[in-house]
N, C-alpha and C. Protein backbone atom coordinates (compact mmCIF):
# COMPACT_ATOMS: atom_id res chain seq x y z
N UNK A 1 -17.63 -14.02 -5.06
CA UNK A 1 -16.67 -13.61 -4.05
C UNK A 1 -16.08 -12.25 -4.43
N UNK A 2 -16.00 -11.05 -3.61
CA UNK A 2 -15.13 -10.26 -3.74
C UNK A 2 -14.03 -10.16 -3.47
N UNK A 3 -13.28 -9.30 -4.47
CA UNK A 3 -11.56 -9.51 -4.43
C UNK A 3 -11.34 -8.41 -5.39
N UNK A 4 -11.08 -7.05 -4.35
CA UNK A 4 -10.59 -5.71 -5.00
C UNK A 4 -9.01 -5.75 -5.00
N UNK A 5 -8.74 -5.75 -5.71
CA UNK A 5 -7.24 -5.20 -6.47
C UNK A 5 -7.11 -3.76 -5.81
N UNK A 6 -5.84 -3.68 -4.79
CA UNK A 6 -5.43 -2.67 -4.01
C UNK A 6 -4.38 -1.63 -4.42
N UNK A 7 -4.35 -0.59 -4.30
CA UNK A 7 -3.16 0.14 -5.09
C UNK A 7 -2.53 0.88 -3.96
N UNK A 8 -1.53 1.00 -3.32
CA UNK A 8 -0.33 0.90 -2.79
C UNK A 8 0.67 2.29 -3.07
N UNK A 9 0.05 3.40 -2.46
CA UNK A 9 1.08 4.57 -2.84
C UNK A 9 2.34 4.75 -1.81
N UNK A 10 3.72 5.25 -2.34
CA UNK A 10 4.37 5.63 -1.23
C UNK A 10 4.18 7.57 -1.50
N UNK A 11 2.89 7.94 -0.34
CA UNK A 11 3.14 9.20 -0.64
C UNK A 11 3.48 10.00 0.40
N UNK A 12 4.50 9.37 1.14
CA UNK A 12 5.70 10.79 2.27
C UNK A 12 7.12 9.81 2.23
N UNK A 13 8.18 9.91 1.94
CA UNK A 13 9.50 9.42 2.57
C UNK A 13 10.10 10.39 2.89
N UNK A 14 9.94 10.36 4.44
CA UNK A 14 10.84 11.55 5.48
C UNK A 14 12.59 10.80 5.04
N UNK A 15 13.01 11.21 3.98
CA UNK A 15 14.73 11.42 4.04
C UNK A 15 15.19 12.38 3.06
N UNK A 16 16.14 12.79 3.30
CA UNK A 16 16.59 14.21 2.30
C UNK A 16 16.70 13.89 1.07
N UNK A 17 16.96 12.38 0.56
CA UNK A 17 16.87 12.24 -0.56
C UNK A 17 15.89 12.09 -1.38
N UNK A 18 14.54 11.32 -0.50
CA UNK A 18 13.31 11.15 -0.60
C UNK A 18 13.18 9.73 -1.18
N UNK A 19 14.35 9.15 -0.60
CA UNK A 19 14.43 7.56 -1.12
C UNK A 19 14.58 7.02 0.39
N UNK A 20 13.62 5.84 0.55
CA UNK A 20 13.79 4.77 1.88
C UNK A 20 15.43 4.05 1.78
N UNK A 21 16.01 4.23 3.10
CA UNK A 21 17.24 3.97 3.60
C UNK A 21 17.11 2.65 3.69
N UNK A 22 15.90 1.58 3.61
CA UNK A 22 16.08 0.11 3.75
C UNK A 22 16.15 -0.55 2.17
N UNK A 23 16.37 -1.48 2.17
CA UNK A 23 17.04 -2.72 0.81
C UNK A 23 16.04 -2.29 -0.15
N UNK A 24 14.85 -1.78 0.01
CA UNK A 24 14.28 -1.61 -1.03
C UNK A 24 14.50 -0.44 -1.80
N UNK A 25 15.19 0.80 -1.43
CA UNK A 25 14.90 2.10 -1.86
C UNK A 25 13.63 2.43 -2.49
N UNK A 26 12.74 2.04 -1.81
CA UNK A 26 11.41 2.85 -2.17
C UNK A 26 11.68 4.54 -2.17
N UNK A 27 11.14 4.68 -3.25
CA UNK A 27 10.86 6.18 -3.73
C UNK A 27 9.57 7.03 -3.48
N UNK A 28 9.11 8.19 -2.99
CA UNK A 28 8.02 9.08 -3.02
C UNK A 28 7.27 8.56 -4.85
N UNK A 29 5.88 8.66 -4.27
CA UNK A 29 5.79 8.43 -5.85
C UNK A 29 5.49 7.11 -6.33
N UNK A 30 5.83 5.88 -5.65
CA UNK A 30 5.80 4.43 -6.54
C UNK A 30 4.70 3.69 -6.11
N UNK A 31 4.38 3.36 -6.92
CA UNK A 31 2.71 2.74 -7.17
C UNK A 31 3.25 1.08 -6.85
N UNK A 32 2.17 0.46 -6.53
CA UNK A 32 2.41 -0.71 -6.41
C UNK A 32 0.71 -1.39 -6.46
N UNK A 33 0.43 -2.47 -6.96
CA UNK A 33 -0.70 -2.98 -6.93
C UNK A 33 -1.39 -4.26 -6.23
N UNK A 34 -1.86 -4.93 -5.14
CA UNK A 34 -1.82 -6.15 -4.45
C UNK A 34 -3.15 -6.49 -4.71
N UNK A 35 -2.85 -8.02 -5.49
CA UNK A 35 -4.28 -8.49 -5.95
C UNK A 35 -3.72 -10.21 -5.69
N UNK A 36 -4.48 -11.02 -6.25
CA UNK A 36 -4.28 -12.28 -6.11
C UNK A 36 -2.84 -12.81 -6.37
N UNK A 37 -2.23 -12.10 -7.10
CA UNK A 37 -0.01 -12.25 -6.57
C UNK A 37 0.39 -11.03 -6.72
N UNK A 38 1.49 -10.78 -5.81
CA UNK A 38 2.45 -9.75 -5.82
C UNK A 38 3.72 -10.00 -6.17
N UNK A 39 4.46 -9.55 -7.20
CA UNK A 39 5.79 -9.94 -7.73
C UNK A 39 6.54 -9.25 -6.71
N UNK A 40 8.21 -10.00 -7.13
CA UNK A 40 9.11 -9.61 -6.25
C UNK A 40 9.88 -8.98 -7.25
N UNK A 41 10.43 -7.73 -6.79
CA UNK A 41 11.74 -7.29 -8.15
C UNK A 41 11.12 -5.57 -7.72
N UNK A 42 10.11 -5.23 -8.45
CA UNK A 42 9.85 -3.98 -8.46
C UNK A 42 8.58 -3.57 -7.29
N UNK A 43 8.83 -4.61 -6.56
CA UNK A 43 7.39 -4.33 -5.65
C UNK A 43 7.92 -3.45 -4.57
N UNK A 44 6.78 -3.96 -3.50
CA UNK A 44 7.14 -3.26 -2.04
C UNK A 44 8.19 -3.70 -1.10
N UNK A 45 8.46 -3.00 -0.01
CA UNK A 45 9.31 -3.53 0.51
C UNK A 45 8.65 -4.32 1.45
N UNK A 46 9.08 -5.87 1.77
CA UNK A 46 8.51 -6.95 2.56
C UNK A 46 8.03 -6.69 3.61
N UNK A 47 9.15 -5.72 4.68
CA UNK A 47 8.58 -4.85 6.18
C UNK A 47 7.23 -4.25 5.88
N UNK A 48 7.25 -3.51 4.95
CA UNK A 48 6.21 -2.95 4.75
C UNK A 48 5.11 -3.64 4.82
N UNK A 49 5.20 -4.44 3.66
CA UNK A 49 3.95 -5.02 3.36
C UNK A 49 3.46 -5.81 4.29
N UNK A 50 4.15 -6.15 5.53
CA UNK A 50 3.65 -6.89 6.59
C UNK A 50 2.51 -5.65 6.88
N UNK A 51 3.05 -4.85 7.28
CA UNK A 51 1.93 -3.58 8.27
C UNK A 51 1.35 -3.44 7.09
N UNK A 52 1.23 -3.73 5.95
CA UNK A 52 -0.24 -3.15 5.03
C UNK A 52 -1.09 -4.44 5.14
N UNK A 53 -0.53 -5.46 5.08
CA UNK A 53 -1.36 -6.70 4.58
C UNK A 53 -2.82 -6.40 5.16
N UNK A 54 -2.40 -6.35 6.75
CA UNK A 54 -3.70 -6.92 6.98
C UNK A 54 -5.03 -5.63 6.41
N UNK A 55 -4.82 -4.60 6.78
CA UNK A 55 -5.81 -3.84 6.07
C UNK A 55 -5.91 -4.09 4.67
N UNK A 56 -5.12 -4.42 3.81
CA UNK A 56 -5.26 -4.54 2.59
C UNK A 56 -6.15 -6.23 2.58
N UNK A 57 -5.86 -6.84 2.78
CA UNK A 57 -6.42 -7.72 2.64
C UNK A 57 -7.98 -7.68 3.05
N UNK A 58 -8.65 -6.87 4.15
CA UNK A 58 -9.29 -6.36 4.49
C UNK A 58 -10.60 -5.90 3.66
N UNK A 59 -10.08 -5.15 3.13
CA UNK A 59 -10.29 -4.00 1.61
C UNK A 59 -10.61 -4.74 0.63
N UNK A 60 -9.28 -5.99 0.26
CA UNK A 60 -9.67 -6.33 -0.77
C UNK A 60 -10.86 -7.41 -0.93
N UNK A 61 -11.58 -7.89 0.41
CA UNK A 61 -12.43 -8.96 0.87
C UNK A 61 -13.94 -8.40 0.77
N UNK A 62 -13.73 -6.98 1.19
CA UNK A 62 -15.07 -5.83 1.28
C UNK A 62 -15.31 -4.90 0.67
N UNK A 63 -16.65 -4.84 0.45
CA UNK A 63 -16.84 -3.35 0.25
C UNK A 63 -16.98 -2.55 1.13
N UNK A 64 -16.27 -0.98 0.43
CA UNK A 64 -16.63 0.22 1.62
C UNK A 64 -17.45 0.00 2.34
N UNK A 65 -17.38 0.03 3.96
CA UNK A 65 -18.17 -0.03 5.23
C UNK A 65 -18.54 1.43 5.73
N UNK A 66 -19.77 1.25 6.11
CA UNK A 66 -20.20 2.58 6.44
C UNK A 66 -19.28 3.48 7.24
N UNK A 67 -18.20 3.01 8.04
CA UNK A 67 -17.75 3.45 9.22
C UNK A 67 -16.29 3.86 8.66
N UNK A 68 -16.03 4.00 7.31
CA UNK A 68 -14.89 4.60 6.94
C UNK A 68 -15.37 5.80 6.32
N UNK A 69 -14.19 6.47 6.75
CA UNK A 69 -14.93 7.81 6.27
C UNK A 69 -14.24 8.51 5.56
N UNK A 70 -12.80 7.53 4.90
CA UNK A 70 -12.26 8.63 3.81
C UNK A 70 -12.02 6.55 2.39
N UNK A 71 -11.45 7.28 1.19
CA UNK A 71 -11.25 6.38 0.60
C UNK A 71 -9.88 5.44 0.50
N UNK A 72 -9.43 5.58 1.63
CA UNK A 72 -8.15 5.41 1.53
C UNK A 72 -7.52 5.26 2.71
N UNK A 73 -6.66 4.58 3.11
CA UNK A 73 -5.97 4.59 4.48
C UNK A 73 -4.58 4.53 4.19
N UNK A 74 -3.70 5.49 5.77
CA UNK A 74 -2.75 5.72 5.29
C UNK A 74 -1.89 4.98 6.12
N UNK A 75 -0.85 4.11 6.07
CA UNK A 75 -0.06 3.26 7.10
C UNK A 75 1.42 3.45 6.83
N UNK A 76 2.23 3.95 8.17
CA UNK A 76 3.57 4.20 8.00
C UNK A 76 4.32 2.75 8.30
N UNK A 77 5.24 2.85 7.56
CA UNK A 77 6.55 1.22 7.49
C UNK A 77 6.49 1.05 8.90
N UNK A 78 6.99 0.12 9.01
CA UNK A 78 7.46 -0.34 10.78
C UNK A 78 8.98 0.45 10.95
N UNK A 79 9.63 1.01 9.93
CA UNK A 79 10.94 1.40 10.17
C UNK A 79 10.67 3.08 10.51
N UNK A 80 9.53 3.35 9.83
CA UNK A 80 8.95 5.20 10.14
C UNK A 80 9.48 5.75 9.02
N UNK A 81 9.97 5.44 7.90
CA UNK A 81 10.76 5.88 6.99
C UNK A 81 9.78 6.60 5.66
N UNK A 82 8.49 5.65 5.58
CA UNK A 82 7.45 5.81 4.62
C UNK A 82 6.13 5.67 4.65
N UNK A 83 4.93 6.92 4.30
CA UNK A 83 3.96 6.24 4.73
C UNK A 83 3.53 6.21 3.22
N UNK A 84 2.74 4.64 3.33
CA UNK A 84 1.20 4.49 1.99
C UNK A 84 0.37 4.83 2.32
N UNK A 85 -0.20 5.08 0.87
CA UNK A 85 -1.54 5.15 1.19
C UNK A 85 -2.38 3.73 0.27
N UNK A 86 -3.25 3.43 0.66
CA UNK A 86 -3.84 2.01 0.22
C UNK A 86 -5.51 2.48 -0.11
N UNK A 87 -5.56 1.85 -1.32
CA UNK A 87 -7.04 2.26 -1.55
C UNK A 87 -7.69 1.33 -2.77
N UNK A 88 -8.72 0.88 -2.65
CA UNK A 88 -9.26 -0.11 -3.53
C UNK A 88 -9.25 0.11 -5.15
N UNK A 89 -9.22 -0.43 -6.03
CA UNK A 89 -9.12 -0.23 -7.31
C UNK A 89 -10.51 -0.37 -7.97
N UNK A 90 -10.62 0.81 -8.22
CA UNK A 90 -12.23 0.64 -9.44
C UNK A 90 -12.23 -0.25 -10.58
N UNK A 91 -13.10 -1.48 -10.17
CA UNK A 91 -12.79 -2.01 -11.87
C UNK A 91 -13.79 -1.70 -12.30
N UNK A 92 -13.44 -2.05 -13.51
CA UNK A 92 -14.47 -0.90 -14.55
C UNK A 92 -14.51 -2.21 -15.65
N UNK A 93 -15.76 -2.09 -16.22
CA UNK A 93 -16.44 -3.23 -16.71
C UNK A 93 -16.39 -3.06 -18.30
């Protein structure tokens, strides 16, 4: 069965501080990783991760399909505050 380990960038937060205005204060910059569990404390913010799941889950089920054409997809929060970028993790043997 495949099951890629996803890595989770926040790389734009449109606010002057460059910190997300919701409970999480996500920061420009913070990595996050979604594989078979995701902790709560230093993770993503929950809104978020609704609008990533399903592509991530996606990703982490498949391999690259011919019909993508970059390595990575980029999905903004449901609040517009932050976009990720999501992209499969190379494991390396």
């Amino acid at each position: 069965m495949i099951s890629h380990r996803i890595k989770v960038e926040a790389v734009e937060v449109r606010t002057d501080s460059g910190i997300c205005p919701g409970m999480a204060k996500i920061q420009q910059g913070e990595t996050f990783t979604l594989g078979a569990r995701t902790p709560e404390g230093t993770g993503i913010c929950a809104n978020a991760l609704g609008a990533i799941y399903p592509m991530a889950l996606a990703m982490r089920l498949t391999d690259r399909m011919e019909w993508e054409t970059k390595d990575y997809f980029d999905i903004i929060c449901p609040h517009g505050g932050v976009t990720y970028r999501i992209t499969r993790v190379r494991e390396t043997a």
